[in-house]
C-alpha atoms as a PDB file:
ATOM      1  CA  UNK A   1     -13.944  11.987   6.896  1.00  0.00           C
ATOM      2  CA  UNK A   2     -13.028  13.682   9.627  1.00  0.00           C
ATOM      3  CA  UNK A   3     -15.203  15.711  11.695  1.00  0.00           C
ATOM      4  CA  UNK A   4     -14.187  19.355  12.113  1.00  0.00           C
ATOM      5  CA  UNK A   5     -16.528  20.511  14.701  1.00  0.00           C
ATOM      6  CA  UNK A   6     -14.804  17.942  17.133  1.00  0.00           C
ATOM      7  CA  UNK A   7     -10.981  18.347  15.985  1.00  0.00           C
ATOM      8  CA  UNK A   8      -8.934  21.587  17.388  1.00  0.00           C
ATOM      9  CA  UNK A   9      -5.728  23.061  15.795  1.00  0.00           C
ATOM     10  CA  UNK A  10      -2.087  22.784  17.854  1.00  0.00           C
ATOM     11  CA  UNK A  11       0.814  23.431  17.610  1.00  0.00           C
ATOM     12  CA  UNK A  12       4.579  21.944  19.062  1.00  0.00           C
ATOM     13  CA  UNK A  13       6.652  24.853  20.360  1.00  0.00           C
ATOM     14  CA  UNK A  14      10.307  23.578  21.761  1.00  0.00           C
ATOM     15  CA  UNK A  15       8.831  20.297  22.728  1.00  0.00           C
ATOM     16  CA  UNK A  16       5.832  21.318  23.956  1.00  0.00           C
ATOM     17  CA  UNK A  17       1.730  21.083  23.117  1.00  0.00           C
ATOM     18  CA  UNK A  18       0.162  24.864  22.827  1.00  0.00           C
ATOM     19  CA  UNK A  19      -3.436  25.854  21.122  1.00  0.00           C
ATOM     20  CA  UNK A  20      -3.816  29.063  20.007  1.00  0.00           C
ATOM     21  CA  UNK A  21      -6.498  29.495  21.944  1.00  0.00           C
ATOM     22  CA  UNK A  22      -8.796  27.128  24.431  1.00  0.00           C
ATOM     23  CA  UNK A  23     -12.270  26.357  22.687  1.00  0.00           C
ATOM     24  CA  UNK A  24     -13.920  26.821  25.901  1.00  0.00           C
ATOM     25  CA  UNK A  25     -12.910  29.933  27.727  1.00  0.00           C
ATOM     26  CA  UNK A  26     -10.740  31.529  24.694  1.00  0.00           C
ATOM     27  CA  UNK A  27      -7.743  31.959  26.235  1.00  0.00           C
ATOM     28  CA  UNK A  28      -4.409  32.668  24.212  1.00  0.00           C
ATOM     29  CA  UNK A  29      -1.602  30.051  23.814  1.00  0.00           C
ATOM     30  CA  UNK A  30      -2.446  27.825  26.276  1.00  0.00           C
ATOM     31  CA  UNK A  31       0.009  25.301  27.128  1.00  0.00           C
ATOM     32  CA  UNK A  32      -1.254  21.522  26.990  1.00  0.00           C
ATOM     33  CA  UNK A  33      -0.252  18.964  29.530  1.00  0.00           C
ATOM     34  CA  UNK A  34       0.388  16.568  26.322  1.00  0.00           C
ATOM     35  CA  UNK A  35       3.957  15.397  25.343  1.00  0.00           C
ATOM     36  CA  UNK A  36       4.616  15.338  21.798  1.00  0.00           C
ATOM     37  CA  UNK A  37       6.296  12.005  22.488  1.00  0.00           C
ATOM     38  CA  UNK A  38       2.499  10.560  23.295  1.00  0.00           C
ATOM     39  CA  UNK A  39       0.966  11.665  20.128  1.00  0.00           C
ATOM     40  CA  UNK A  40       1.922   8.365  18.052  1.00  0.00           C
ATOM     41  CA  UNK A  41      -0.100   6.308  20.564  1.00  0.00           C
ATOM     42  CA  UNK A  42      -2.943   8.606  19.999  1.00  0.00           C
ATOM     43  CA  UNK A  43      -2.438   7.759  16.252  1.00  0.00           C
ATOM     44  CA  UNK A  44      -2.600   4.042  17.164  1.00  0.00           C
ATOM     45  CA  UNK A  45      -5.980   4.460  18.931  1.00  0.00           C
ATOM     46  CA  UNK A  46      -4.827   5.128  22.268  1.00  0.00           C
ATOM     47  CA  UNK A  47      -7.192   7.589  23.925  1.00  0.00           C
ATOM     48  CA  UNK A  48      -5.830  10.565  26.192  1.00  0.00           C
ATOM     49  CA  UNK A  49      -8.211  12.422  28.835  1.00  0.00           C
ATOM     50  CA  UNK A  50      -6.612  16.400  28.464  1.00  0.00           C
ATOM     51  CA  UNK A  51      -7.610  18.891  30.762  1.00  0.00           C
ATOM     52  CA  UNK A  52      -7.362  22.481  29.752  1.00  0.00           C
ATOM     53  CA  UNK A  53      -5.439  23.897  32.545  1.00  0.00           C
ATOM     54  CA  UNK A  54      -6.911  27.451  32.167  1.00  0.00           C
ATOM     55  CA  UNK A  55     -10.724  26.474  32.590  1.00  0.00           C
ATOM     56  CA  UNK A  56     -10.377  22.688  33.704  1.00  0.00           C
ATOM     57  CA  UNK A  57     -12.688  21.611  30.902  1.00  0.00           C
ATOM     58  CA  UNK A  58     -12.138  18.365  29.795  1.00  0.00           C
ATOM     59  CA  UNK A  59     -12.109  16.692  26.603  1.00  0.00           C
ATOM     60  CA  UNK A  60     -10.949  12.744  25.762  1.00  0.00           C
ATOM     61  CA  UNK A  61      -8.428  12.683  22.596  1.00  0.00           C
ATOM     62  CA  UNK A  62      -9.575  10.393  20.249  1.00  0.00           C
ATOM     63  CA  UNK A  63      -6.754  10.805  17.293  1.00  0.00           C
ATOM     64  CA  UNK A  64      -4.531  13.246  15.995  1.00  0.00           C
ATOM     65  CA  UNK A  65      -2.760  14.090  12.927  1.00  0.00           C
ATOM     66  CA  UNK A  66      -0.051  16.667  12.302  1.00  0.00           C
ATOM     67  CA  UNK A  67      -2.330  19.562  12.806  1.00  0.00           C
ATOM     68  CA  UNK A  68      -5.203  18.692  14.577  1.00  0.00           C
ATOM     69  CA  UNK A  69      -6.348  16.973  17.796  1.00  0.00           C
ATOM     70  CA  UNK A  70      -9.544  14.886  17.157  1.00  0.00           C
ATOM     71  CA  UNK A  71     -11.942  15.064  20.511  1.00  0.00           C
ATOM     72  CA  UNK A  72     -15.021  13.115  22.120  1.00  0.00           C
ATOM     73  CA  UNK A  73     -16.680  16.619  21.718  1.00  0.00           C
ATOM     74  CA  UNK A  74     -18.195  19.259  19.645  1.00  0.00           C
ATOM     75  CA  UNK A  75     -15.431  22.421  19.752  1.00  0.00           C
ATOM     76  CA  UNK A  76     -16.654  24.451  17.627  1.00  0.00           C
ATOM     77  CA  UNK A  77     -20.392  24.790  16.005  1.00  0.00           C
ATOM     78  CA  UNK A  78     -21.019  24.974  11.936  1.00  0.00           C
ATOM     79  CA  UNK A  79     -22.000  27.797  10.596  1.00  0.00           C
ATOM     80  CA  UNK A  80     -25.339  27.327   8.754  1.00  0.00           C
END
């Protein structure tokens, strides 16, 4: 099963990577310095450092399906 906390939502906009908003510093739409083109390697267990470019955070990408980008770190907390 896949661990929500650690996976964050994107989204492929004319051949480009965009969240709808950066788990860190919550800014809108940010752009992601990820081709879509590298997201089948990430499938196939290839890790990818990303950098947010609005807050330099920094997460490693673990996997990623069609919706969601699986991370090294908690994004989000539960709510209990």
């Amino acid at each position: 099963m896949i661990p929500f906390e650690k996976a964050w939502p994107y989204d492929v906009v004319m051949g480009d990577l965009y969240v709808p908003a950066c788990p860190f510093c919550g800014a809108d739409n940010v752009l992601l310095p990820v081709r879509p083109d590298e997201l089948p390697d990430i499938r196939d267990g290839m890790k990818r450092l990303l950098v947010f470019p609005c807050c330099r955070n920094k997460v490693t990408i673990v996997d990623a399906d069609r919706d969601y980008l699986l991370t090294d770190r908690v994004l989000r907390r539960g709510s209990r």
